[in-house]
C-alpha atoms as a PDB file:
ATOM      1  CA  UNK A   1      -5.857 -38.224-233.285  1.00  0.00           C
ATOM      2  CA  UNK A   2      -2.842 -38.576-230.870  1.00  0.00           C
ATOM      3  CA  UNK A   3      -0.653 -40.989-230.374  1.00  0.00           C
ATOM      4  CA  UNK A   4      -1.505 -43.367-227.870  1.00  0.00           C
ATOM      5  CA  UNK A   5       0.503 -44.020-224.095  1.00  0.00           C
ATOM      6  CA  UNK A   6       2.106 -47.268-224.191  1.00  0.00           C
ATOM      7  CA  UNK A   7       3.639 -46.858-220.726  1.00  0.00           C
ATOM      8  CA  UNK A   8       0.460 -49.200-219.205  1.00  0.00           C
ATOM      9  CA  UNK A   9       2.412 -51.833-220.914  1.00  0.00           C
ATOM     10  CA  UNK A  10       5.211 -51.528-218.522  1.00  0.00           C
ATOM     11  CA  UNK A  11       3.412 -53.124-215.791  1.00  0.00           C
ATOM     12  CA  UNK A  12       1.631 -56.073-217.848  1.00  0.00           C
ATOM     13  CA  UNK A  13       1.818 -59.494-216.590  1.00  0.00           C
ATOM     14  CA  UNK A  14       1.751 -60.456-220.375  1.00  0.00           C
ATOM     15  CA  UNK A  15       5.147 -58.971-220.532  1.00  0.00           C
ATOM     16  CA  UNK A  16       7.544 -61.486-221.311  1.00  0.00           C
ATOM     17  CA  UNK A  17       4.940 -64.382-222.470  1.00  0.00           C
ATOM     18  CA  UNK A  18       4.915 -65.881-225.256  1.00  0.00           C
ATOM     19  CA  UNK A  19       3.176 -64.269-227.875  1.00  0.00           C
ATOM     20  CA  UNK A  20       1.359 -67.103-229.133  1.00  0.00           C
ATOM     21  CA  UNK A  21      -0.608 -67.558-226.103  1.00  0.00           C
ATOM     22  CA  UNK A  22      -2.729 -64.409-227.022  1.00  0.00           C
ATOM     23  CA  UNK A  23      -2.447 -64.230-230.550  1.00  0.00           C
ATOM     24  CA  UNK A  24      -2.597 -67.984-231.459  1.00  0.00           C
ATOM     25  CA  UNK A  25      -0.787 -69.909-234.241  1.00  0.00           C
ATOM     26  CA  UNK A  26      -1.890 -69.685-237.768  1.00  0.00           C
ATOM     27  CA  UNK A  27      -4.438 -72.404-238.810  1.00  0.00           C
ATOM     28  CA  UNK A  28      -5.018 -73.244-235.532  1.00  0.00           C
ATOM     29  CA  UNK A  29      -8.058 -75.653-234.654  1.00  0.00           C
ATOM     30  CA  UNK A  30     -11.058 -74.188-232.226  1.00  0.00           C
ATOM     31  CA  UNK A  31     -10.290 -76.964-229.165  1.00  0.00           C
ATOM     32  CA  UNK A  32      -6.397 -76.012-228.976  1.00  0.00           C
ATOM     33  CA  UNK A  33      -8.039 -72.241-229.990  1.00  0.00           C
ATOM     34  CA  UNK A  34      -9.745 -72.400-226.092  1.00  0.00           C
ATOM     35  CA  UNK A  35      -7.494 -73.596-224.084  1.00  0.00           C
ATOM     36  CA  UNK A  36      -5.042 -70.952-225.647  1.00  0.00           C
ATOM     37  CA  UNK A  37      -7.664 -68.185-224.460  1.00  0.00           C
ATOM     38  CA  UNK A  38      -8.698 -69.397-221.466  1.00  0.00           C
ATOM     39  CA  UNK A  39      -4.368 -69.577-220.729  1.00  0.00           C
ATOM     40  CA  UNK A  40      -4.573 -66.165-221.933  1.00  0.00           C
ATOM     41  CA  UNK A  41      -6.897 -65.156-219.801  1.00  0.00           C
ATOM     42  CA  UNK A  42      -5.754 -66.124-216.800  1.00  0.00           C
ATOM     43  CA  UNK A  43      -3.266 -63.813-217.102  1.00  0.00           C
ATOM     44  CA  UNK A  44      -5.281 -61.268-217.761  1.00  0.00           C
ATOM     45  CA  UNK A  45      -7.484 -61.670-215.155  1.00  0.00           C
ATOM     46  CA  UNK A  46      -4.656 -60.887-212.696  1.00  0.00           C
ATOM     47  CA  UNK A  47      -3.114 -57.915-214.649  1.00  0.00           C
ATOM     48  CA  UNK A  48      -2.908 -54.236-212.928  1.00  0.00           C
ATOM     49  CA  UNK A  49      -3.268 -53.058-215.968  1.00  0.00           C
ATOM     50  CA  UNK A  50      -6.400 -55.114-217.710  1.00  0.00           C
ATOM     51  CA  UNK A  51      -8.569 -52.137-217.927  1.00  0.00           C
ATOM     52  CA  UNK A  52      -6.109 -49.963-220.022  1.00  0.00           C
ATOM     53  CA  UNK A  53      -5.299 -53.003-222.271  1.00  0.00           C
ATOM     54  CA  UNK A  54      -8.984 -53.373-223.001  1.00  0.00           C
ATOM     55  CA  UNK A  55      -9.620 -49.470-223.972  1.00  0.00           C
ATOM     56  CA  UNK A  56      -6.317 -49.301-225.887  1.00  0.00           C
ATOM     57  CA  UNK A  57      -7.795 -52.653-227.768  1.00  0.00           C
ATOM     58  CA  UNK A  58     -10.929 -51.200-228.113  1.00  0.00           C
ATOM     59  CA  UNK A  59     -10.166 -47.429-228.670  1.00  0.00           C
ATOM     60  CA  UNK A  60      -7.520 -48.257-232.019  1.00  0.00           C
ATOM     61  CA  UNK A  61      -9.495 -51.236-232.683  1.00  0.00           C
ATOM     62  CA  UNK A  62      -7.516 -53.937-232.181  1.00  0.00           C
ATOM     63  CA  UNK A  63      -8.496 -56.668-234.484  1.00  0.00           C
ATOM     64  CA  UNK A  64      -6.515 -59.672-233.472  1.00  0.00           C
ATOM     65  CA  UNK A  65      -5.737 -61.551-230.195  1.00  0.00           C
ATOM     66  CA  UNK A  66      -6.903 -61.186-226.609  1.00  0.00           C
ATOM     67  CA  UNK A  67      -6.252 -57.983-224.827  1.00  0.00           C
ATOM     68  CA  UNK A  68      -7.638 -56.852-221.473  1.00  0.00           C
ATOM     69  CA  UNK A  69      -9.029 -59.822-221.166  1.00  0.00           C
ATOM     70  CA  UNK A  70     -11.440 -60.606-224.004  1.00  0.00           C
ATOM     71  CA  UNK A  71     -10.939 -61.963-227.287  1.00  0.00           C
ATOM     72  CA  UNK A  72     -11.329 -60.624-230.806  1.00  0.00           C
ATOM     73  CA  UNK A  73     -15.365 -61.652-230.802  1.00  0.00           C
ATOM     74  CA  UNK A  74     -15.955 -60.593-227.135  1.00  0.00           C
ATOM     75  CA  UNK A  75     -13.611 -57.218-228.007  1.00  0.00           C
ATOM     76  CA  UNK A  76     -16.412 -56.395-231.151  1.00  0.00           C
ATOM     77  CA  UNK A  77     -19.551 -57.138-228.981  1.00  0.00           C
ATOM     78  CA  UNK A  78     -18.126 -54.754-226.605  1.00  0.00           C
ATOM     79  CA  UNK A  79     -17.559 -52.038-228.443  1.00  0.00           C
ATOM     80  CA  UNK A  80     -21.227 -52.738-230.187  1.00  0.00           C
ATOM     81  CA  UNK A  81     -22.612 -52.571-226.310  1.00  0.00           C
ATOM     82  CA  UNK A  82     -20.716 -49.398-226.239  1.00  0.00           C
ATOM     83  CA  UNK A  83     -21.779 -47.374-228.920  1.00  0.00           C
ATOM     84  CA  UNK A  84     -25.411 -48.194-228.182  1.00  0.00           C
ATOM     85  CA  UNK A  85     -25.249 -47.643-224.361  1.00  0.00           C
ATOM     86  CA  UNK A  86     -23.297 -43.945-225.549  1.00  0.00           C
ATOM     87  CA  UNK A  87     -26.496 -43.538-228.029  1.00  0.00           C
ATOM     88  CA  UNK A  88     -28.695 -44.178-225.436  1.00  0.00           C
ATOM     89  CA  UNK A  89     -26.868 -41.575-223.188  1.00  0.00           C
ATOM     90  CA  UNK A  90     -27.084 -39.201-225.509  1.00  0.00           C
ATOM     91  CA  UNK A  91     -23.493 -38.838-226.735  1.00  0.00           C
ATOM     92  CA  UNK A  92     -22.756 -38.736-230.619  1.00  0.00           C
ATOM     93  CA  UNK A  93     -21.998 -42.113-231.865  1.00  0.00           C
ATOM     94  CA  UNK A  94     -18.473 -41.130-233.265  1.00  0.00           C
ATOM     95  CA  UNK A  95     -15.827 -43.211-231.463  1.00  0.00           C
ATOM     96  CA  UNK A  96     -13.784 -40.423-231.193  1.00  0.00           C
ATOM     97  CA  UNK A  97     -16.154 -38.603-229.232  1.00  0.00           C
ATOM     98  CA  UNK A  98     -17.216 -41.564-227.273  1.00  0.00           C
ATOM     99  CA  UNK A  99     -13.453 -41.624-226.109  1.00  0.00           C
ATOM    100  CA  UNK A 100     -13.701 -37.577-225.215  1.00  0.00           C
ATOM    101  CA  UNK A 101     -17.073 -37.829-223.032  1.00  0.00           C
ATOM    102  CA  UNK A 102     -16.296 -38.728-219.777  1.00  0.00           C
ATOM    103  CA  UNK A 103     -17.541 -38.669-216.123  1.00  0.00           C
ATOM    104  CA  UNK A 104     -16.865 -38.707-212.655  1.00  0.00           C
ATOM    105  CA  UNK A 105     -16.860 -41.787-210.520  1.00  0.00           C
ATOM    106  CA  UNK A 106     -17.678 -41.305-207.186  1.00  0.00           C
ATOM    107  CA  UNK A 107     -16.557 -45.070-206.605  1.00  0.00           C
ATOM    108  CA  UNK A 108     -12.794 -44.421-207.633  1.00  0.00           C
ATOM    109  CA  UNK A 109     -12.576 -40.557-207.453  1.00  0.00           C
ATOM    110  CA  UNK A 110     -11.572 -40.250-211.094  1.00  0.00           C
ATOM    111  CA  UNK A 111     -13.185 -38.803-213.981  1.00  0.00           C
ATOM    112  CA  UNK A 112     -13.681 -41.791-216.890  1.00  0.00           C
ATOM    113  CA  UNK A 113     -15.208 -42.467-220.166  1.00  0.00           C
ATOM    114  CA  UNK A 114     -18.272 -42.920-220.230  1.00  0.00           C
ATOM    115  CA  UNK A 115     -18.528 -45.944-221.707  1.00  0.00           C
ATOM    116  CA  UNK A 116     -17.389 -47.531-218.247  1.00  0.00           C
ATOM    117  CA  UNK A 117     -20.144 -46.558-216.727  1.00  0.00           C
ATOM    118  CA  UNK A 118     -23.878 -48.722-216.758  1.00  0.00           C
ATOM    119  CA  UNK A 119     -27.103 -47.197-217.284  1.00  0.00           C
ATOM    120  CA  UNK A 120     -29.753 -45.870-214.629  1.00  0.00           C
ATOM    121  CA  UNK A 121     -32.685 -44.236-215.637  1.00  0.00           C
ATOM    122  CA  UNK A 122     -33.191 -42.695-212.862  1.00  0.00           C
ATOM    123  CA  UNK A 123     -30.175 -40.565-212.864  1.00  0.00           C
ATOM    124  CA  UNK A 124     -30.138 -37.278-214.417  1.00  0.00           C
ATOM    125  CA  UNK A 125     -27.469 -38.702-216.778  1.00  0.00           C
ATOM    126  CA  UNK A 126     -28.701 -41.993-217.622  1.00  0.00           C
ATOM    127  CA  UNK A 127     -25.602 -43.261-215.931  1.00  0.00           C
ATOM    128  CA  UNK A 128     -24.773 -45.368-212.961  1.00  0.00           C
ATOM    129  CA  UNK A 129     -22.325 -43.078-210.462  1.00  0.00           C
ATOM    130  CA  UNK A 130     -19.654 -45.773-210.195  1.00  0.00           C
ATOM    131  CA  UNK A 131     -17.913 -47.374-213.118  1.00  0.00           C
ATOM    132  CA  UNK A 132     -18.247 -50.803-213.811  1.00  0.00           C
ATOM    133  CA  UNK A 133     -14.918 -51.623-212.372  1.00  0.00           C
ATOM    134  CA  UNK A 134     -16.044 -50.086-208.878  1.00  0.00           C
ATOM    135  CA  UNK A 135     -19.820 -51.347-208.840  1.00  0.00           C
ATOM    136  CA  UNK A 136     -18.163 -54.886-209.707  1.00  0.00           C
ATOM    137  CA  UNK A 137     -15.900 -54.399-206.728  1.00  0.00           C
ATOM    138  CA  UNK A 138     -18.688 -53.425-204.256  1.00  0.00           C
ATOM    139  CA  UNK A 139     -20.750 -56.546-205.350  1.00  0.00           C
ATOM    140  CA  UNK A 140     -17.667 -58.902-205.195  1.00  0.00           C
ATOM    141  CA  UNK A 141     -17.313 -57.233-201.432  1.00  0.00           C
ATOM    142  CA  UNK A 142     -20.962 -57.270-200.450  1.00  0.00           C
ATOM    143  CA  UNK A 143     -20.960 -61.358-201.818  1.00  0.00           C
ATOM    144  CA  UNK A 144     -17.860 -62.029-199.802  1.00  0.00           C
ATOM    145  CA  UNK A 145     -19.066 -60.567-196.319  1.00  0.00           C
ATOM    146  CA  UNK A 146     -22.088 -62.059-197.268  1.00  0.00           C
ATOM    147  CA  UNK A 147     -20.419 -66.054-197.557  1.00  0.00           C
ATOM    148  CA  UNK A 148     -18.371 -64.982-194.348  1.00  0.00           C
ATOM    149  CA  UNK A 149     -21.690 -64.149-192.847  1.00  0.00           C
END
């Protein structure tokens, strides 16, 4: 396995925060636990870099803390989702391989995992031809011309 980039990390709005806002104090109590995250989160939410974060977390796996903008809990669903949708698509269930398959998105003109990508049946694939990041986009667009409208 190779090393993993690090040089996302340069650009994080997390850079420079406290540390305790994502990873949380020792024996701490589930109230002061959510206000931490959603703190934490915020952040996130805003970060240029979220997306990396969250397949770096996901990819080594990162046990502890929030990255890319989910927590340790949310970070295990996800990558339960993923290895079922990659089943389902027909890729071996290995998370090394999972990390080699990828696809093109016509959305951002860039070839991706694809585990960012949703299913469609009726696509020779199984897959959606935008990532999730892009289809999100489009709806957030469609919704806002839509309010304007």
């Amino acid at each position: 396995m190779s090393m993993p980039s690090w040089t996302w990390q340069n650009d994080a709005l997390c850079r420079g925060e406290d540390l305790v806002l994502f990873f949380g104090p020792h024996g701490e109590r589930q109230p002061e636990r959510e206000v931490r995250e959603r703190k934490a989160k915020a952040i996130c939410a805003q970060c240029p870099v979220r997306n990396p974060c969250l397949e770096y977390a996901l990819a080594v796996p990162e046990k502890y803390g929030t990255w890319g903008n989910l927590n340790e809990d949310e970070r295990a669903a996800e990558r339960r989702r993923r290895m079922r949708r990659a089943a389902m698509a027909g890729v071996p269930a290995a998370p090394e391989r999972i990390a080699e398959a990828e696809k093109y998105c016509t959305g951002c003109d860039t070839s991706l995992p694809v585990t960012v990508f949703s299913r469609d049946i009726t696509k020779p694939d199984g897959l959606h031809a935008w990532c999730r990041s892009c289809s999100n986009k489009a709806r957030r667009d469609r919704e806002a011309k839509q309010a304007v409208a």
